[in-house]
C-alpha atoms as a PDB file:
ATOM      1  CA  UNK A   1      17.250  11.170 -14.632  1.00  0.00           C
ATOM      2  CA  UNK A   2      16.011  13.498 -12.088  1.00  0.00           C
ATOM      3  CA  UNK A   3      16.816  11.766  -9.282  1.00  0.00           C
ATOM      4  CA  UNK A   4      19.984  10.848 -10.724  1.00  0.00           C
ATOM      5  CA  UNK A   5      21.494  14.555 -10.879  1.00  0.00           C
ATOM      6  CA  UNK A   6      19.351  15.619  -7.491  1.00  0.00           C
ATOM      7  CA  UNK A   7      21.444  12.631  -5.771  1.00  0.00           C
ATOM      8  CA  UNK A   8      24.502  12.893  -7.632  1.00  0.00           C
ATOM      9  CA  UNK A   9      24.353   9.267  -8.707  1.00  0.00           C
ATOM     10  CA  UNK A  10      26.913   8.556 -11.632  1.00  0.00           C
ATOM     11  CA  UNK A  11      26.271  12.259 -12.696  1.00  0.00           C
ATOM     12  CA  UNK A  12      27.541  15.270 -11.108  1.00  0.00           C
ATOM     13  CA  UNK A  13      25.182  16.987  -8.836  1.00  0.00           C
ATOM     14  CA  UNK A  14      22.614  19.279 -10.328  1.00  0.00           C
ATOM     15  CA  UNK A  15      19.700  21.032  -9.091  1.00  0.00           C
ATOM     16  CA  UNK A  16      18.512  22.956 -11.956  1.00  0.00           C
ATOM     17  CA  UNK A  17      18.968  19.850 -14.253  1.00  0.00           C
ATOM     18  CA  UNK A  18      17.293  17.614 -11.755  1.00  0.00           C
ATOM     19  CA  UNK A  19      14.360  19.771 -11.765  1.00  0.00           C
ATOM     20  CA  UNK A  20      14.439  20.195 -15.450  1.00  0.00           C
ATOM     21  CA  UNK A  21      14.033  16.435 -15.803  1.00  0.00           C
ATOM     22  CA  UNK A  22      11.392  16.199 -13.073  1.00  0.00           C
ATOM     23  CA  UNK A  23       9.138  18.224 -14.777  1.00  0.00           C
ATOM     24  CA  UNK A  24       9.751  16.617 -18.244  1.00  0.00           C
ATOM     25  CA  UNK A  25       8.263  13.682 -16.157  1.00  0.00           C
ATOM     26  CA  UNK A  26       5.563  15.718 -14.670  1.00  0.00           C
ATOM     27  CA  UNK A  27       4.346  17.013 -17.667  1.00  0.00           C
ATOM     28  CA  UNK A  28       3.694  13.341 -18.571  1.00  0.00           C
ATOM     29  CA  UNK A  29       1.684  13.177 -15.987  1.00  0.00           C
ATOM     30  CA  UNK A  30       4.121  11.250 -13.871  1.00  0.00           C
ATOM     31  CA  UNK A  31       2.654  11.214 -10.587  1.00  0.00           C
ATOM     32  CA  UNK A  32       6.313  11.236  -8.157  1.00  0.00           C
ATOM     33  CA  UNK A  33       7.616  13.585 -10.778  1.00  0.00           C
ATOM     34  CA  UNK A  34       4.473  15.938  -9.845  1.00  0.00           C
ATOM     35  CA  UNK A  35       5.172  15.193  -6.354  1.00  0.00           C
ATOM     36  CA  UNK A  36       9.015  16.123  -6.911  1.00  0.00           C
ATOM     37  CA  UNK A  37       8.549  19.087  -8.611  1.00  0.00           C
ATOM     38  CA  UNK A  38       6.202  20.564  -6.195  1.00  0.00           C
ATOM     39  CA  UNK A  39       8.456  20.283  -3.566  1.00  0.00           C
ATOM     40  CA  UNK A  40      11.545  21.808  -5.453  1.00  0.00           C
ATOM     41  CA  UNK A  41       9.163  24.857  -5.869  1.00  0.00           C
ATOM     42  CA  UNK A  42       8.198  24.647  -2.244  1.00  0.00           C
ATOM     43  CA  UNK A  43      11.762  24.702  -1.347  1.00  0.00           C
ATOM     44  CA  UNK A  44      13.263  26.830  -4.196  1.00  0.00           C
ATOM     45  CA  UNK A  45      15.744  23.378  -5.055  1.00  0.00           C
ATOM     46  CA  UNK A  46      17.319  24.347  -8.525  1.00  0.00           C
ATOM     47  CA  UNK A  47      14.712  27.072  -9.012  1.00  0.00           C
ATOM     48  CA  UNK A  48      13.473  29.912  -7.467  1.00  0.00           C
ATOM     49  CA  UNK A  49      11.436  29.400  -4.098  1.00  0.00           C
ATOM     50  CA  UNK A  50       7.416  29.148  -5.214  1.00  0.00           C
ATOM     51  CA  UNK A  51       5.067  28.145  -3.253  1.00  0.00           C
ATOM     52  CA  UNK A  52       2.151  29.034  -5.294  1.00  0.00           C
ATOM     53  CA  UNK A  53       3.544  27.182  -8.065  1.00  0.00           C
ATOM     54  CA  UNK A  54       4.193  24.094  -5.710  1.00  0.00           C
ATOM     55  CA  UNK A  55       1.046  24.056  -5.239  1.00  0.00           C
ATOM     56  CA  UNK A  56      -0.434  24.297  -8.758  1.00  0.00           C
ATOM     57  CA  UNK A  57       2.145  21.070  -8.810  1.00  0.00           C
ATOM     58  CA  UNK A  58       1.158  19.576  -5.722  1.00  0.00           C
ATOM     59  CA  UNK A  59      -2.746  19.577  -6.801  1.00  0.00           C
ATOM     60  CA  UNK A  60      -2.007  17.926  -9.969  1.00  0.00           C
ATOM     61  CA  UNK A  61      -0.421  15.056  -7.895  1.00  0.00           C
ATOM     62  CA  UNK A  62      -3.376  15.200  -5.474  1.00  0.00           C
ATOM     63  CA  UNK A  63      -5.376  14.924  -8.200  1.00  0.00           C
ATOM     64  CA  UNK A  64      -3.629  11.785  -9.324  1.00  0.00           C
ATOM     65  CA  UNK A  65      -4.460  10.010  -6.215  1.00  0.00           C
ATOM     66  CA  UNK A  66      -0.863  11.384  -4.575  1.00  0.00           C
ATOM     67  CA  UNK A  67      -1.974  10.587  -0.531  1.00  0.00           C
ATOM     68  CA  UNK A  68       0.523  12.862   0.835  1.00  0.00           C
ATOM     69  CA  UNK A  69       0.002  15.539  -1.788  1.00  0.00           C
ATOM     70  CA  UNK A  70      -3.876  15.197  -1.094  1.00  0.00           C
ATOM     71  CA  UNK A  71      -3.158  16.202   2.483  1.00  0.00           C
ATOM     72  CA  UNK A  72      -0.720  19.102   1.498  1.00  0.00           C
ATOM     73  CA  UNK A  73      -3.357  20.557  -0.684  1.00  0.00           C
ATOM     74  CA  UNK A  74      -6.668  19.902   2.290  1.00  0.00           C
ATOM     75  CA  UNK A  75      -3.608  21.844   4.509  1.00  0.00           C
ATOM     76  CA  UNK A  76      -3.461  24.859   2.178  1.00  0.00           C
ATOM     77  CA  UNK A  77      -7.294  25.318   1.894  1.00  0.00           C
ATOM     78  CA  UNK A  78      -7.618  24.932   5.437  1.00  0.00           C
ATOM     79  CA  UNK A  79      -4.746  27.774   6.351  1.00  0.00           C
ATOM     80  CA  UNK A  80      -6.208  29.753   3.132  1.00  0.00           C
ATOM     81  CA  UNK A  81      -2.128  28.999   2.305  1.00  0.00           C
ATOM     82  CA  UNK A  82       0.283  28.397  -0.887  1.00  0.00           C
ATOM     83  CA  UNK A  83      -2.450  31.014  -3.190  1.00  0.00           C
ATOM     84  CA  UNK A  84      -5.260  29.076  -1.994  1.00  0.00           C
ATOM     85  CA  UNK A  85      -8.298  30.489  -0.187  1.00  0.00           C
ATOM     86  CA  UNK A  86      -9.399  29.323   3.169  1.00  0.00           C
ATOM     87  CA  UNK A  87     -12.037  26.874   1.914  1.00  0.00           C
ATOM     88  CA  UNK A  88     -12.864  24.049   4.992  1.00  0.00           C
ATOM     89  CA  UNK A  89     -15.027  22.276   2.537  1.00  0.00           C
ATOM     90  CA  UNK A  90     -12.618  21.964   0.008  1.00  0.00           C
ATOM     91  CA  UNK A  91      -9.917  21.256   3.041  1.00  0.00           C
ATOM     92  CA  UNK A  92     -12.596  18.531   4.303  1.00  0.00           C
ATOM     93  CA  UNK A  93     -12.407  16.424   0.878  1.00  0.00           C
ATOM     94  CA  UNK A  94      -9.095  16.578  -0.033  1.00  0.00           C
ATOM     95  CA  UNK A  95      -8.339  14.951   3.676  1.00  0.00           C
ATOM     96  CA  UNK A  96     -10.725  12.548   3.104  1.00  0.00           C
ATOM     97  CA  UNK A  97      -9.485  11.277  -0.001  1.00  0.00           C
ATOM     98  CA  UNK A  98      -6.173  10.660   2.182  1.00  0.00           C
ATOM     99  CA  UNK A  99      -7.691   8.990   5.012  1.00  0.00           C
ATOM    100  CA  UNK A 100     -10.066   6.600   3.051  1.00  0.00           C
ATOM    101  CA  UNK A 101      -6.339   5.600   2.214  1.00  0.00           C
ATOM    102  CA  UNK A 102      -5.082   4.986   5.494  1.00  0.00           C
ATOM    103  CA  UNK A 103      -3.091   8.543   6.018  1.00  0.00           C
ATOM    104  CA  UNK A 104      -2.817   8.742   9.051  1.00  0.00           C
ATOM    105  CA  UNK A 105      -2.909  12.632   9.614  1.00  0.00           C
ATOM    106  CA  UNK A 106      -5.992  13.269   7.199  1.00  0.00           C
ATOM    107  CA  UNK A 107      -8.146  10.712   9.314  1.00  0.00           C
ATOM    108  CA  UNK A 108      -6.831  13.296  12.018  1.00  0.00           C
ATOM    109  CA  UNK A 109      -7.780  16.168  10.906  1.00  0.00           C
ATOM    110  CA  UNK A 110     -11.177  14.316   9.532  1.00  0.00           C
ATOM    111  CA  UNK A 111     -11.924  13.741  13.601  1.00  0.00           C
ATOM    112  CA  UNK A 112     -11.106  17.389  14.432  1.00  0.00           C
ATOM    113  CA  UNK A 113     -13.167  18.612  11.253  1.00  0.00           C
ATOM    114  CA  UNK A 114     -16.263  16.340  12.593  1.00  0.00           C
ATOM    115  CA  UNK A 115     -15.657  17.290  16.461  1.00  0.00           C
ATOM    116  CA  UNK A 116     -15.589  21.207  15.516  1.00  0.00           C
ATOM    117  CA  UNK A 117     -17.673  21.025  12.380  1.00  0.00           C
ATOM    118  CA  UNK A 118     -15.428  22.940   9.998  1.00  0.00           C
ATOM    119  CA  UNK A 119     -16.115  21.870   6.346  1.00  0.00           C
ATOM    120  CA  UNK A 120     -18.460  19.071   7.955  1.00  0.00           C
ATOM    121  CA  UNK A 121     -21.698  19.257  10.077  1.00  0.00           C
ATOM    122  CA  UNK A 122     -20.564  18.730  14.024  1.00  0.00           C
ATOM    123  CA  UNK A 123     -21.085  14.672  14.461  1.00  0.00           C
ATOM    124  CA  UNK A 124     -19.245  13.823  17.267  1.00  0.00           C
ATOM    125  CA  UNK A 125     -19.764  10.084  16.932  1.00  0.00           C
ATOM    126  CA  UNK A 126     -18.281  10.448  13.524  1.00  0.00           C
ATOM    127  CA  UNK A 127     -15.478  12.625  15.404  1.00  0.00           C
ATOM    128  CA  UNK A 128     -14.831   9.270  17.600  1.00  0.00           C
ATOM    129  CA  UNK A 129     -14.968   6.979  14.480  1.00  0.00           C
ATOM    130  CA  UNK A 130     -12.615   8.991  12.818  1.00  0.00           C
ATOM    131  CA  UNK A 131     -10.054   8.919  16.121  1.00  0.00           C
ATOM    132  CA  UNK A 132     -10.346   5.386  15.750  1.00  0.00           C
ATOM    133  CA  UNK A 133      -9.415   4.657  12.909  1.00  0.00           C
ATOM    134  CA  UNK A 134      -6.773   6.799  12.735  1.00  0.00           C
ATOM    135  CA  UNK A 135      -5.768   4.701  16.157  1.00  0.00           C
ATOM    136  CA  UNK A 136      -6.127   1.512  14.145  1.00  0.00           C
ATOM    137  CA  UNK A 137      -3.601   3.113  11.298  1.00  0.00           C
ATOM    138  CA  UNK A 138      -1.119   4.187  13.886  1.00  0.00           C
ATOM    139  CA  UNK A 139      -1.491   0.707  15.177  1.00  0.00           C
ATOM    140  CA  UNK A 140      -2.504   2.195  18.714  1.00  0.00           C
ATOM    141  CA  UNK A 141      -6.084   0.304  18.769  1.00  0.00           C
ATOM    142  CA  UNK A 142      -6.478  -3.455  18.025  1.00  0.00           C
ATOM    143  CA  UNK A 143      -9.862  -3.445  18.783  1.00  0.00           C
ATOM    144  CA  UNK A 144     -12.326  -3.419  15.549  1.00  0.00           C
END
């Protein structure tokens, strides 16, 4: 239903009831509703604009396995953003969990993290492994 009045499909257009229905999802631990809900906080869509409260959202997605949502939340702790503090640890595992699924970003930032050791200890041949694979997810690198 949330989708429904967010795109105005056989229903009128509605923010506010879109997001109403979105979190009666999320509550239920509906992982796209979590997802949705964060970013209508993020972006104050049918609700007041609240990033913290994205976040407590967006974790709760990340939580749920949510890949993009995992490298939302490794973002915040790495920017000490969204009422998070600057943690590079915590940054370090959330972007893991989204690379070990193929994001493509996370497996980024997982190279970077290695190269300058920043939540990791400085391995730059885990750096390069990292670059590749993220190469071999972009489709860049067909070599093995």
């Amino acid at each position: 239903m949330g989708m429904l009045y967010e795109q105005g499909r056989g229903v009128p257009h509605d923010d506010i009831k879109a997001i109403t229905w979105y979190l009666r999802a999320a509550h239920q631990k509906h992982i796209d509703a979590q997802r949705k809900v964060a970013e209508m906080y993020e972006e104050g869509q049918g609700t007041l604009k609240d990033p913290i409260k994205g976040m407590e959202w967006r974790l709760k997605a990340a939580e749920q396995g949510h890949i993009r949502s995992q490298f939302v939340v490794g973002n915040a702790y790495q920017e000490g953003d969204r009422g998070l503090q600057k943690d590079h640890f915590k940054a370090v595992n959330w972007y893991l969990k989204a690379a070990n699924q193929g994001h493509i970003q996370s497996q980024d930032k997982m190279s970077k993290a290695y190269e300058l050791g920043e939540g990791v200890l400085r391995d730059l041949t885990k750096a390069m492994e990292w670059t590749h694979k993220a190469r071999r997810s972009a489709g860049l690198d067909n070599h093995p």
